[in-house]
PDB file of N, CA and C in Angstrom:
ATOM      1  N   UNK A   1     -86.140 -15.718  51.864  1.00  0.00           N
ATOM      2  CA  UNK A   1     -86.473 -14.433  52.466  1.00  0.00           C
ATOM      3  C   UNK A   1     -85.236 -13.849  53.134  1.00  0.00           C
ATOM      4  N   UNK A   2     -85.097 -12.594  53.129  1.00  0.00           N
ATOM      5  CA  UNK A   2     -83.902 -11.930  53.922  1.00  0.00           C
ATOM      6  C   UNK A   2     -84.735 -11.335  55.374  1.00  0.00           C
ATOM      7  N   UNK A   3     -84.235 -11.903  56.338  1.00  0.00           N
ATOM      8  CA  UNK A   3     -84.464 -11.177  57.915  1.00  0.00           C
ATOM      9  C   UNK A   3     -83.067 -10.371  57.634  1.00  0.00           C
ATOM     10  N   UNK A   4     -83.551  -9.422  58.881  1.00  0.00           N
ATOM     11  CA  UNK A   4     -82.409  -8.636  59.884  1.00  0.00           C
ATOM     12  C   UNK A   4     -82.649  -8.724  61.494  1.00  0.00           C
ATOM     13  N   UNK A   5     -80.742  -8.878  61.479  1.00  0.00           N
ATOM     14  CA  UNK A   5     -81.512  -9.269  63.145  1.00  0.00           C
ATOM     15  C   UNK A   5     -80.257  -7.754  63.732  1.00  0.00           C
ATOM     16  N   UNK A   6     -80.261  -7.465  65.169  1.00  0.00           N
ATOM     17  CA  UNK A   6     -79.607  -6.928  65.604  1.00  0.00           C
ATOM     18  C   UNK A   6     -78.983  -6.979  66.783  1.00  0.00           C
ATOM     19  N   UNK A   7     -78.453  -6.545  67.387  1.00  0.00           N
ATOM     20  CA  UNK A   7     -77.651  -6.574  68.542  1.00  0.00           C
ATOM     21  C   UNK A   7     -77.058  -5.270  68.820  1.00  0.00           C
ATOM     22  N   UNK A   8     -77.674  -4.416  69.676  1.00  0.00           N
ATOM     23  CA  UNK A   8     -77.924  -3.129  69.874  1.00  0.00           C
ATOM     24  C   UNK A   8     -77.140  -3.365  71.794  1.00  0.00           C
ATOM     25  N   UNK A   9     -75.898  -2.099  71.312  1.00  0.00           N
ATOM     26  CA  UNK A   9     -75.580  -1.604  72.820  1.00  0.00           C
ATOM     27  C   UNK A   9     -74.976  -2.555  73.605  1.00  0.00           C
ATOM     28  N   UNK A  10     -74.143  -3.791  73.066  1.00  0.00           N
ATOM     29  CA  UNK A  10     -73.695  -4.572  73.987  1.00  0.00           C
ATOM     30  C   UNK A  10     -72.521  -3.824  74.346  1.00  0.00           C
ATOM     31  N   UNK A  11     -71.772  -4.693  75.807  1.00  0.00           N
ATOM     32  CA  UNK A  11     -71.075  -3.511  76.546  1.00  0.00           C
ATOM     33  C   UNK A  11     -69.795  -4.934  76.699  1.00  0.00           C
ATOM     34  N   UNK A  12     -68.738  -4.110  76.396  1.00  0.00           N
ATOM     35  CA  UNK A  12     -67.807  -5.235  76.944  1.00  0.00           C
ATOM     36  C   UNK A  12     -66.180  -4.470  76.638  1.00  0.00           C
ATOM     37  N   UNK A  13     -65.784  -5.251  77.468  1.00  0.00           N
ATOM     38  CA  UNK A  13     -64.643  -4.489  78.892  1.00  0.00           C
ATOM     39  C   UNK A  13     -63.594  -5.139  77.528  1.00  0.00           C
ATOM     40  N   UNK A  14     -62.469  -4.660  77.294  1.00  0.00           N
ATOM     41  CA  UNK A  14     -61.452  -4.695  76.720  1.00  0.00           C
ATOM     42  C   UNK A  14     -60.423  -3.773  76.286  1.00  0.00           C
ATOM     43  N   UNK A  15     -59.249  -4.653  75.915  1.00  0.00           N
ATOM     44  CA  UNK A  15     -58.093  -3.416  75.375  1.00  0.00           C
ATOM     45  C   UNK A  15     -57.979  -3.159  74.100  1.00  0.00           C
ATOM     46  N   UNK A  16     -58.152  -1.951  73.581  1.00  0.00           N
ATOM     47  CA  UNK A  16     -58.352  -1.239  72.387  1.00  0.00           C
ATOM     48  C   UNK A  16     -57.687   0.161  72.540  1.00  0.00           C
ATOM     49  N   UNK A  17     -56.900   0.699  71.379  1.00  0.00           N
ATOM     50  CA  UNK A  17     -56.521   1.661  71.114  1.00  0.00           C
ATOM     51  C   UNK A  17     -55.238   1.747  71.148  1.00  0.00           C
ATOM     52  N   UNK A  18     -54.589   3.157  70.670  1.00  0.00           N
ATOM     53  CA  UNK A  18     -53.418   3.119  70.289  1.00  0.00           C
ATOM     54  C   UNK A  18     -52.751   4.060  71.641  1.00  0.00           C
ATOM     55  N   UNK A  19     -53.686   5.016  72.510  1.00  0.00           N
ATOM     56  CA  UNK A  19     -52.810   5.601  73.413  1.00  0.00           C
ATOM     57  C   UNK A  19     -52.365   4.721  74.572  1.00  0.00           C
ATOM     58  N   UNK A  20     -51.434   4.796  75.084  1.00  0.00           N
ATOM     59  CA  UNK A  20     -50.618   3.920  76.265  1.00  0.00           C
ATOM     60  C   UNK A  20     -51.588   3.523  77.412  1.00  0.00           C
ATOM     61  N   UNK A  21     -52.454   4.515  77.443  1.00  0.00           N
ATOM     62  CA  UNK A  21     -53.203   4.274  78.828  1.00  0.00           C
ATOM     63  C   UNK A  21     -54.061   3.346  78.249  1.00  0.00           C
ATOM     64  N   UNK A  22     -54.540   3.686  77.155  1.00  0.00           N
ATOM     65  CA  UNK A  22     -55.605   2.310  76.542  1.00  0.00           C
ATOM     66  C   UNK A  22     -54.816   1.113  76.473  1.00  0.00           C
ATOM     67  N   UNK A  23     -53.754   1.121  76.406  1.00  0.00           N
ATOM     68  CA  UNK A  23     -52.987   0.252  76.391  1.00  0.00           C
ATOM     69  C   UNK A  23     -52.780  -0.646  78.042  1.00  0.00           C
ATOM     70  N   UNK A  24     -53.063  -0.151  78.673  1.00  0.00           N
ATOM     71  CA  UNK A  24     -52.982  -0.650  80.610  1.00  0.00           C
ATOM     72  C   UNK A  24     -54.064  -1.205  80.868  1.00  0.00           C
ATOM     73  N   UNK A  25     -55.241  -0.817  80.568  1.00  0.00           N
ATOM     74  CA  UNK A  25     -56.045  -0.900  81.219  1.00  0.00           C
ATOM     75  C   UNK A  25     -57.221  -1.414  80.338  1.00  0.00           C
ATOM     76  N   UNK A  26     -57.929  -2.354  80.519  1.00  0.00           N
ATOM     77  CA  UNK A  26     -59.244  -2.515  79.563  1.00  0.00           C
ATOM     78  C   UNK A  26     -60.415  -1.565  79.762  1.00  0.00           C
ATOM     79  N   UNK A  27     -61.094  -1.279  78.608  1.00  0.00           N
ATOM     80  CA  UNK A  27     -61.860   0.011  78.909  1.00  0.00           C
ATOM     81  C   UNK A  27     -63.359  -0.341  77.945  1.00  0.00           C
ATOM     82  N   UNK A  28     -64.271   0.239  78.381  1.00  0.00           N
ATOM     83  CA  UNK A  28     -65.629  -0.297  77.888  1.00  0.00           C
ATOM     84  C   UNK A  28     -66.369   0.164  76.366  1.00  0.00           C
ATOM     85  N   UNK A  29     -66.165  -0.747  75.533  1.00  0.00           N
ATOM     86  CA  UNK A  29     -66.943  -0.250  74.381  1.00  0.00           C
ATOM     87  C   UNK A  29     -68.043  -0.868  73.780  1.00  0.00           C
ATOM     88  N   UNK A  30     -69.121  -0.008  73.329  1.00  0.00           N
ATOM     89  CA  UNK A  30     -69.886  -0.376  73.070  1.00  0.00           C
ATOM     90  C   UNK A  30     -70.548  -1.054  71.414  1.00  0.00           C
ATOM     91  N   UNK A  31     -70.775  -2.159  71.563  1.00  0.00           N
ATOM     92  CA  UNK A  31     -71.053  -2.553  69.630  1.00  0.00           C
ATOM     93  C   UNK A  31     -72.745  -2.499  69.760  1.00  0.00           C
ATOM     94  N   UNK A  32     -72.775  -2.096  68.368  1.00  0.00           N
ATOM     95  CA  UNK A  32     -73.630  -2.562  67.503  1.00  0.00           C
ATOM     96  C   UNK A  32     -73.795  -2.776  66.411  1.00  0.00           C
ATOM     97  N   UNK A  33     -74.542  -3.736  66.131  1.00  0.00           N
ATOM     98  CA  UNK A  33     -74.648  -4.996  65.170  1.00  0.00           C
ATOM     99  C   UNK A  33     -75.701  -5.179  63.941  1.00  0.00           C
ATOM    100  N   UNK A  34     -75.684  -4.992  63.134  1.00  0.00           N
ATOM    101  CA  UNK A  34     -76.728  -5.142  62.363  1.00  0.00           C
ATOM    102  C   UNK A  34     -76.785  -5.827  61.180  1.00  0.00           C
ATOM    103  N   UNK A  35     -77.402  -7.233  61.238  1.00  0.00           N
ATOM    104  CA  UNK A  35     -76.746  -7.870  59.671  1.00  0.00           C
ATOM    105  C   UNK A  35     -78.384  -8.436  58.739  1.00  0.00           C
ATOM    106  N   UNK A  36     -78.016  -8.226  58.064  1.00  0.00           N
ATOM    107  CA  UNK A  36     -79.740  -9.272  57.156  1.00  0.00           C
ATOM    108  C   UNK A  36     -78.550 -10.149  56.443  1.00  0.00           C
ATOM    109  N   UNK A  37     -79.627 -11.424  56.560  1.00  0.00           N
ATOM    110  CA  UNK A  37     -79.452 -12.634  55.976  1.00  0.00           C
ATOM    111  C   UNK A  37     -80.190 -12.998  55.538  1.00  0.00           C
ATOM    112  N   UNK A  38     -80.304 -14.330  54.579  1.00  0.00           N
ATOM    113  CA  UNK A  38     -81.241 -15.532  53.509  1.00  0.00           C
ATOM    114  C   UNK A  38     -81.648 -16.525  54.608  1.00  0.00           C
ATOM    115  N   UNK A  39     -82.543 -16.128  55.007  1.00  0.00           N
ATOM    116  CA  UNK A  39     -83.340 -17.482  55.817  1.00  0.00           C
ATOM    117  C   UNK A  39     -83.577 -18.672  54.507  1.00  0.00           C
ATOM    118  N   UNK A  40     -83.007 -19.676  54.728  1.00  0.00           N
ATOM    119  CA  UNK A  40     -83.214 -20.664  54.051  1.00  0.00           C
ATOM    120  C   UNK A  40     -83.269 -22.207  55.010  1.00  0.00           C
ATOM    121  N   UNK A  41     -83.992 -21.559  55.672  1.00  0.00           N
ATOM    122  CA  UNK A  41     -84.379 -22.959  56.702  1.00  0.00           C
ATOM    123  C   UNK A  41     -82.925 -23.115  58.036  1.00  0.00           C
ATOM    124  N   UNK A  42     -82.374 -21.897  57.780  1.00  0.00           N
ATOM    125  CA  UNK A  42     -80.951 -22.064  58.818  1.00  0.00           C
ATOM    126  C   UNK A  42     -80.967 -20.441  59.492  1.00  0.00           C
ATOM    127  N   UNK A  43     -81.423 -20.189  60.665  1.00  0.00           N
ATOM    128  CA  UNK A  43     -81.637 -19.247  61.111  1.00  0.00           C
ATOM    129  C   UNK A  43     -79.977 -18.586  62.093  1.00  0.00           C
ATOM    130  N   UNK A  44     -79.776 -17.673  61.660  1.00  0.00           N
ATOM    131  CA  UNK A  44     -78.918 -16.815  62.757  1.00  0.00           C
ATOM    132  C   UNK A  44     -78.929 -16.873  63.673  1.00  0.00           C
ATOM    133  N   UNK A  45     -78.392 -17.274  65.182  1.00  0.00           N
ATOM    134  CA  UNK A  45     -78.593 -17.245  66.182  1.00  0.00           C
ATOM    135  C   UNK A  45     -78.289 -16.126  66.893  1.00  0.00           C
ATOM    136  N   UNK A  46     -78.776 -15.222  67.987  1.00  0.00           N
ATOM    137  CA  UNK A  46     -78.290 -14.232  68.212  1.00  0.00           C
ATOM    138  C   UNK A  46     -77.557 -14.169  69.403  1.00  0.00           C
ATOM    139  N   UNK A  47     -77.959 -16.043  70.351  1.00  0.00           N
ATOM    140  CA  UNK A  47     -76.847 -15.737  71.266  1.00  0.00           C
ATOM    141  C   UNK A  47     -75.312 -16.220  70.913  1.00  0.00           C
ATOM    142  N   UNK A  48     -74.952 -16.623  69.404  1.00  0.00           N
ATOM    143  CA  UNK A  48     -74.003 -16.843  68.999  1.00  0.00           C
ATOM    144  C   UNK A  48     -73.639 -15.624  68.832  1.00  0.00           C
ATOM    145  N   UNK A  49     -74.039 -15.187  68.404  1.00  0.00           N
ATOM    146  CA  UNK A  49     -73.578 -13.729  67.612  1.00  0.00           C
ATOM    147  C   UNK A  49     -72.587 -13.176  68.459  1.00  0.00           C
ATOM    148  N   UNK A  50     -74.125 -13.042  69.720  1.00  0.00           N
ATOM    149  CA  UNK A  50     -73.220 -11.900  70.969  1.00  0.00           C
ATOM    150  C   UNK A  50     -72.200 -12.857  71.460  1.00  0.00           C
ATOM    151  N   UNK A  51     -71.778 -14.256  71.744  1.00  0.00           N
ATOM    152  CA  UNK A  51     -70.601 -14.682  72.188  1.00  0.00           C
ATOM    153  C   UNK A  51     -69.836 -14.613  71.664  1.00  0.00           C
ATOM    154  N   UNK A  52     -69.768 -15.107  69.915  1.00  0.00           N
ATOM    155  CA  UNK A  52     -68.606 -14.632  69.094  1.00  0.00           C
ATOM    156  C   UNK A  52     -68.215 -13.209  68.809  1.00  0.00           C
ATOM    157  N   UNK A  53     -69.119 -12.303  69.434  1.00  0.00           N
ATOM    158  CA  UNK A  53     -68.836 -10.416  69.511  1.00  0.00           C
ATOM    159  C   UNK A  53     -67.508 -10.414  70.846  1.00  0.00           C
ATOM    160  N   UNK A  54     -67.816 -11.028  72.162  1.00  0.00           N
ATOM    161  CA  UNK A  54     -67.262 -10.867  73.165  1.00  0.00           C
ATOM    162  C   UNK A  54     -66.335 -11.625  73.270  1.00  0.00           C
ATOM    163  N   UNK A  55     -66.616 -12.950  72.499  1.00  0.00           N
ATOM    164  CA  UNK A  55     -64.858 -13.468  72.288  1.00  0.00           C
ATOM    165  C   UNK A  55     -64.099 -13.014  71.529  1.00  0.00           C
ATOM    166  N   UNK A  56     -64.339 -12.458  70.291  1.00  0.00           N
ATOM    167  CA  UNK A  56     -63.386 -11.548  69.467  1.00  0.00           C
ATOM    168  C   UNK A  56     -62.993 -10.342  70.123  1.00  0.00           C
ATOM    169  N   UNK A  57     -63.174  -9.612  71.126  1.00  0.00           N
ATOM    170  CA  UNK A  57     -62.853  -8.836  72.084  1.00  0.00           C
ATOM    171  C   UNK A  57     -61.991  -9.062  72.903  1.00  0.00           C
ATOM    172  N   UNK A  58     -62.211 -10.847  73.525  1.00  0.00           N
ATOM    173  CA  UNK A  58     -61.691 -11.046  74.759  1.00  0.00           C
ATOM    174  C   UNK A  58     -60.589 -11.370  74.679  1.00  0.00           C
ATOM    175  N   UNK A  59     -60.635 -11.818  73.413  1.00  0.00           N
ATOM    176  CA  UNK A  59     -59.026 -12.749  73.095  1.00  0.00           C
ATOM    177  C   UNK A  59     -58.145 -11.779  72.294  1.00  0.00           C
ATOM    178  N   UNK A  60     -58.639 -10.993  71.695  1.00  0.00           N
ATOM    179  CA  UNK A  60     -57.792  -9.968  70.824  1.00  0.00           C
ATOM    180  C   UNK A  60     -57.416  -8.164  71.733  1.00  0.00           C
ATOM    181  N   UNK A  61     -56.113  -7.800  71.744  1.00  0.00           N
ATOM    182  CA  UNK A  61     -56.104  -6.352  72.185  1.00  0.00           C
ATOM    183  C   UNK A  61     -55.441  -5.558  70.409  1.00  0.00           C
ATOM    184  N   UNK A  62     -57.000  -5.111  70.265  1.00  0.00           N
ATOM    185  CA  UNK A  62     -57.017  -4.283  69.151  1.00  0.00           C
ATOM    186  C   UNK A  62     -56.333  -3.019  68.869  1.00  0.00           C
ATOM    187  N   UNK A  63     -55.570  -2.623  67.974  1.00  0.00           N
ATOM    188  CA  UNK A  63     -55.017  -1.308  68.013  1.00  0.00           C
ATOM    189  C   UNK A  63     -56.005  -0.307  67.857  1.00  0.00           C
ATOM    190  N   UNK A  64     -56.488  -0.381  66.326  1.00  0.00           N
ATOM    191  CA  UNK A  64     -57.004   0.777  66.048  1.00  0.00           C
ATOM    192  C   UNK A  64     -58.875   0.007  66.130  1.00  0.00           C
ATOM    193  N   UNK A  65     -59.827   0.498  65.668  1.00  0.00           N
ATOM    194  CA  UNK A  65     -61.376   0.642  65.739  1.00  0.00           C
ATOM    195  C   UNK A  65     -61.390  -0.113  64.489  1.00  0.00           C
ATOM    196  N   UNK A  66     -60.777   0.197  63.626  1.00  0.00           N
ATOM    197  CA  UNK A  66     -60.768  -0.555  61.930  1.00  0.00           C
ATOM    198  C   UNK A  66     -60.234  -1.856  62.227  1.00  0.00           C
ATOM    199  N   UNK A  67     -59.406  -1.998  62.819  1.00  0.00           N
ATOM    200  CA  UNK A  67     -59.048  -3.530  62.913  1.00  0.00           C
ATOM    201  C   UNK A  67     -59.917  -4.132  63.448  1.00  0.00           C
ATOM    202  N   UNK A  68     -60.692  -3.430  64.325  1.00  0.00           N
ATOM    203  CA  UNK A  68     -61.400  -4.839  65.655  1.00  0.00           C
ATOM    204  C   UNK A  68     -62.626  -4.940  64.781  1.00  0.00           C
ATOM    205  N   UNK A  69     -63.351  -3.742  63.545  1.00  0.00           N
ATOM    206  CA  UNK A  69     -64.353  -3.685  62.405  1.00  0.00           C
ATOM    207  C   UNK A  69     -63.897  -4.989  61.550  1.00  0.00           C
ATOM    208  N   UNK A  70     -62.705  -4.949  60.975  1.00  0.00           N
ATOM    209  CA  UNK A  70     -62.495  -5.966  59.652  1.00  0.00           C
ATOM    210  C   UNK A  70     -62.378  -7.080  60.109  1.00  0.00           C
ATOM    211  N   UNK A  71     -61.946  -7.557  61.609  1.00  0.00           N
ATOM    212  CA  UNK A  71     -61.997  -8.952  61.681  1.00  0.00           C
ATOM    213  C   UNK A  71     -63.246  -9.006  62.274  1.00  0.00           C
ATOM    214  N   UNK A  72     -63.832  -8.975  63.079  1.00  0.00           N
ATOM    215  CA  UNK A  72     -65.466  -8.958  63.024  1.00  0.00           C
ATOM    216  C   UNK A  72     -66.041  -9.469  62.094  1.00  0.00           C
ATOM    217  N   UNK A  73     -66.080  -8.214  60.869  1.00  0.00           N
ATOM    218  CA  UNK A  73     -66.662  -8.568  59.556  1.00  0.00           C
ATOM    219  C   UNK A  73     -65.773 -10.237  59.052  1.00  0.00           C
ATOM    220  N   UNK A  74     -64.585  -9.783  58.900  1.00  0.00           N
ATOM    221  CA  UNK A  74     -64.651 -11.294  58.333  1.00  0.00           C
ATOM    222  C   UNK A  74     -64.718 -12.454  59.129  1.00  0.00           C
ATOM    223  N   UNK A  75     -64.654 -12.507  60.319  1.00  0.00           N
ATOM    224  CA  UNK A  75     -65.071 -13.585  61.021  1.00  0.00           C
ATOM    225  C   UNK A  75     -66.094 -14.432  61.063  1.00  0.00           C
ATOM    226  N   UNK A  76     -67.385 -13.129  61.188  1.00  0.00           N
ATOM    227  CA  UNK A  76     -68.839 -13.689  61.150  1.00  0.00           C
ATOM    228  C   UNK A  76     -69.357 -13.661  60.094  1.00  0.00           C
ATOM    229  N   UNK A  77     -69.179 -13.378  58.343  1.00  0.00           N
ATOM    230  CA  UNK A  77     -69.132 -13.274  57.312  1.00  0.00           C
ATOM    231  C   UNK A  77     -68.724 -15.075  57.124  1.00  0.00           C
ATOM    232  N   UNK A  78     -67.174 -15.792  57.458  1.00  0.00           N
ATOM    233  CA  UNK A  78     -67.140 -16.821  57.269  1.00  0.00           C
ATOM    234  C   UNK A  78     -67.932 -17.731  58.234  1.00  0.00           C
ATOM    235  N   UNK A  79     -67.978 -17.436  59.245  1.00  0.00           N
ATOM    236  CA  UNK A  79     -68.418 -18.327  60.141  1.00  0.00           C
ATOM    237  C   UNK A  79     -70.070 -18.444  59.806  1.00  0.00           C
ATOM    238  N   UNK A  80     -70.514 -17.430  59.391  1.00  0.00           N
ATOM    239  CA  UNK A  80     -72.375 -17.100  59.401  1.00  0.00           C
ATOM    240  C   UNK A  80     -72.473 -17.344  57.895  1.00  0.00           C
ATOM    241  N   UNK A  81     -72.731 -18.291  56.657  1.00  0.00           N
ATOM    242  CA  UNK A  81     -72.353 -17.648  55.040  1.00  0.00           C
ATOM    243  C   UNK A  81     -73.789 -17.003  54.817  1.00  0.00           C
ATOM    244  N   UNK A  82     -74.906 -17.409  55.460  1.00  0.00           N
ATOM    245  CA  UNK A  82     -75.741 -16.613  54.811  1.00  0.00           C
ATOM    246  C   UNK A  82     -75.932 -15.076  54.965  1.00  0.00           C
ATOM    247  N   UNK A  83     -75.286 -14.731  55.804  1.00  0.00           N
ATOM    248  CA  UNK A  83     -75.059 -13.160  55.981  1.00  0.00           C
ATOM    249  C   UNK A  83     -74.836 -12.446  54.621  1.00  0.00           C
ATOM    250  N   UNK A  84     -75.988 -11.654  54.091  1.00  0.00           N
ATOM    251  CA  UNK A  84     -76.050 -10.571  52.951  1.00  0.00           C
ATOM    252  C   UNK A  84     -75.223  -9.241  52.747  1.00  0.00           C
ATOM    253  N   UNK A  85     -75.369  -8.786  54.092  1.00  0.00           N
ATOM    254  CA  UNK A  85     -74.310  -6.874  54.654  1.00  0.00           C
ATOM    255  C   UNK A  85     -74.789  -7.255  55.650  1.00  0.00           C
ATOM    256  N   UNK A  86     -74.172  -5.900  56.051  1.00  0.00           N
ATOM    257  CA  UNK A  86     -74.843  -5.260  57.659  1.00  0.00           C
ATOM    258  C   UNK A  86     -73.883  -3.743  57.951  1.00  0.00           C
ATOM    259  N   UNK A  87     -73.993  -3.594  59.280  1.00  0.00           N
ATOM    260  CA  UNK A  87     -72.970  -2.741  59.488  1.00  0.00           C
ATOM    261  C   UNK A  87     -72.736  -2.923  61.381  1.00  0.00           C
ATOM    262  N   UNK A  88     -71.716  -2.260  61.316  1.00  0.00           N
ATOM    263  CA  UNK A  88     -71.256  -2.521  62.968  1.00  0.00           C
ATOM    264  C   UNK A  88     -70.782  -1.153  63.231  1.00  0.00           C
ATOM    265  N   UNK A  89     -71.098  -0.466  64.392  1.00  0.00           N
ATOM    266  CA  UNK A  89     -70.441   0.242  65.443  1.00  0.00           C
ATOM    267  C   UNK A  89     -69.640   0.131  66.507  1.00  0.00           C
ATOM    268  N   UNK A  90     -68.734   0.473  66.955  1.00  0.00           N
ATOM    269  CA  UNK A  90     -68.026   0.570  68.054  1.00  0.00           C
ATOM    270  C   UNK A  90     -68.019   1.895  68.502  1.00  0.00           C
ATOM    271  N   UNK A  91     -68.644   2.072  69.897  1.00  0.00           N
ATOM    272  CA  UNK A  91     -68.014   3.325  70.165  1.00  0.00           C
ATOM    273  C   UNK A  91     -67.391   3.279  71.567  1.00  0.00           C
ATOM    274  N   UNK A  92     -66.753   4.121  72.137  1.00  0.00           N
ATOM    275  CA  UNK A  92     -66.266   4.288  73.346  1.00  0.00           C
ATOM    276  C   UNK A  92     -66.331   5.137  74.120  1.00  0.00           C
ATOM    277  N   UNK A  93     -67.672   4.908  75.087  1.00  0.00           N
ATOM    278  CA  UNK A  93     -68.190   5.482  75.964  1.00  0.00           C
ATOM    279  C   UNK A  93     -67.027   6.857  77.122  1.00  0.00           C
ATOM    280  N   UNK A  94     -65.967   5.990  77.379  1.00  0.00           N
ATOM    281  CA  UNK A  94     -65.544   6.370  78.546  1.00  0.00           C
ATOM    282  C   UNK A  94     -63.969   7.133  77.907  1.00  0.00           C
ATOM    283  N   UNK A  95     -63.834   7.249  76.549  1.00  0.00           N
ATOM    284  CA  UNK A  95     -62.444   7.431  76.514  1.00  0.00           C
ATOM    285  C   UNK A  95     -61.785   9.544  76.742  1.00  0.00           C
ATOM    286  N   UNK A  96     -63.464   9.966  76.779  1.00  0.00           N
ATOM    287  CA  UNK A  96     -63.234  11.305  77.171  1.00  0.00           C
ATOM    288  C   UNK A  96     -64.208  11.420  77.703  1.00  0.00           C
ATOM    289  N   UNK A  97     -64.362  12.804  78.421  1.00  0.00           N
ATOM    290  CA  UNK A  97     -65.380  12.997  79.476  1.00  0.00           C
ATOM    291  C   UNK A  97     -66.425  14.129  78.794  1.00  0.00           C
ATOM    292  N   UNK A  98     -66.283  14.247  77.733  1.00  0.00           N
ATOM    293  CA  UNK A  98     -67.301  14.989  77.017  1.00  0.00           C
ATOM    294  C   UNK A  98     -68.264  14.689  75.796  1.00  0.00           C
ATOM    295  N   UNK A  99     -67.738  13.412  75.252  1.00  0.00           N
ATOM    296  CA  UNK A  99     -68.245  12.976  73.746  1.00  0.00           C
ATOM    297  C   UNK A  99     -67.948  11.599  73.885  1.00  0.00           C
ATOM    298  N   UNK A 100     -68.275  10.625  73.256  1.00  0.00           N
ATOM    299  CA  UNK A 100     -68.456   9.619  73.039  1.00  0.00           C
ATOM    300  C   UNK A 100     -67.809   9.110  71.816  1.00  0.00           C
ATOM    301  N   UNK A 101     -66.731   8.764  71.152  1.00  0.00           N
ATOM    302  CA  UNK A 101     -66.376   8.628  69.953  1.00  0.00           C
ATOM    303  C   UNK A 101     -66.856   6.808  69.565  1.00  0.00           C
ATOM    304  N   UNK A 102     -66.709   6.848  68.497  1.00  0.00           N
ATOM    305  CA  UNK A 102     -67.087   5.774  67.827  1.00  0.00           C
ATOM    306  C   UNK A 102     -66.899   5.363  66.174  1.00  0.00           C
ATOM    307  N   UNK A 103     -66.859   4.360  65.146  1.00  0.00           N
ATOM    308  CA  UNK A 103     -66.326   4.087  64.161  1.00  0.00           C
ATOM    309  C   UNK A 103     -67.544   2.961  63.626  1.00  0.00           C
ATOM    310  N   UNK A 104     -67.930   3.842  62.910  1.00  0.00           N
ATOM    311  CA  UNK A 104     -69.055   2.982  61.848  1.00  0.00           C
ATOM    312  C   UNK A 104     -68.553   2.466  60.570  1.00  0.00           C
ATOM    313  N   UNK A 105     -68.760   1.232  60.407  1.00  0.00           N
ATOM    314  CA  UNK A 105     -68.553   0.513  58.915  1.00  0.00           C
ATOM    315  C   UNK A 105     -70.253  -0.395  58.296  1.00  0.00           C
ATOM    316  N   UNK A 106     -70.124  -0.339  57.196  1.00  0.00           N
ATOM    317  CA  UNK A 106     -71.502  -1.135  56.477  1.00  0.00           C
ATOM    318  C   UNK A 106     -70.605  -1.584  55.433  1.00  0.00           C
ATOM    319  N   UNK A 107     -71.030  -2.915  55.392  1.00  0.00           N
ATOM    320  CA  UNK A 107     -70.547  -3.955  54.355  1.00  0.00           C
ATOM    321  C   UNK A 107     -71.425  -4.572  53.598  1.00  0.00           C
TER     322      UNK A 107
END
């Protein structure tokens, strides 16, 4: 059987981006997560998920939104094999005071 599980709106403090000030200071972005997998008697865990979301954050200062997307994807792709697709968001709440930008991928 294929489940989907998700992970909606987690919030976590890091350095991302290419302007200088993103560069000083860690700043808050938001993921979400969405993957279906082959339940075959080995279930997804979802508080793995979200720790391996916030350690790939914590330990990495990402340039661009596509980078911190492709290693994600391939991280939890090798680490998870029954993972089918999904897709992930990042957006960043705080980086202007009018809009919210963000970078969607589905794999």
């Amino acid at each position: 059987m294929i489940f989907e599980i998700k992970i909606e709106s987690l919030e976590i403090e890091c350095i991302i981006g290419i302007e200088d000030f993103e560069r000083e200071n860690p700043q808050k972005v938001v993921v979400d997560l969405k993957l279906s997998y082959r339940y075959n008697g080995i279930f997804l865990n979802y508080c793995s998920l979200r720790d391996d979301l916030i350690s790939l954050f914590k330990d990495r200062e990402f340039g661009l939104l596509e980078d911190a997307i492709i290693e994600i994807i391939e991280t939890l792709k090798k680490k998870y094999t029954t993972i089918e697709d999904g897709s992930i968001e990042i957006s960043k709440p705080d980086i202007f005071e009018d809009c919210v930008v963000s970078l969607k991928s589905s794999f």
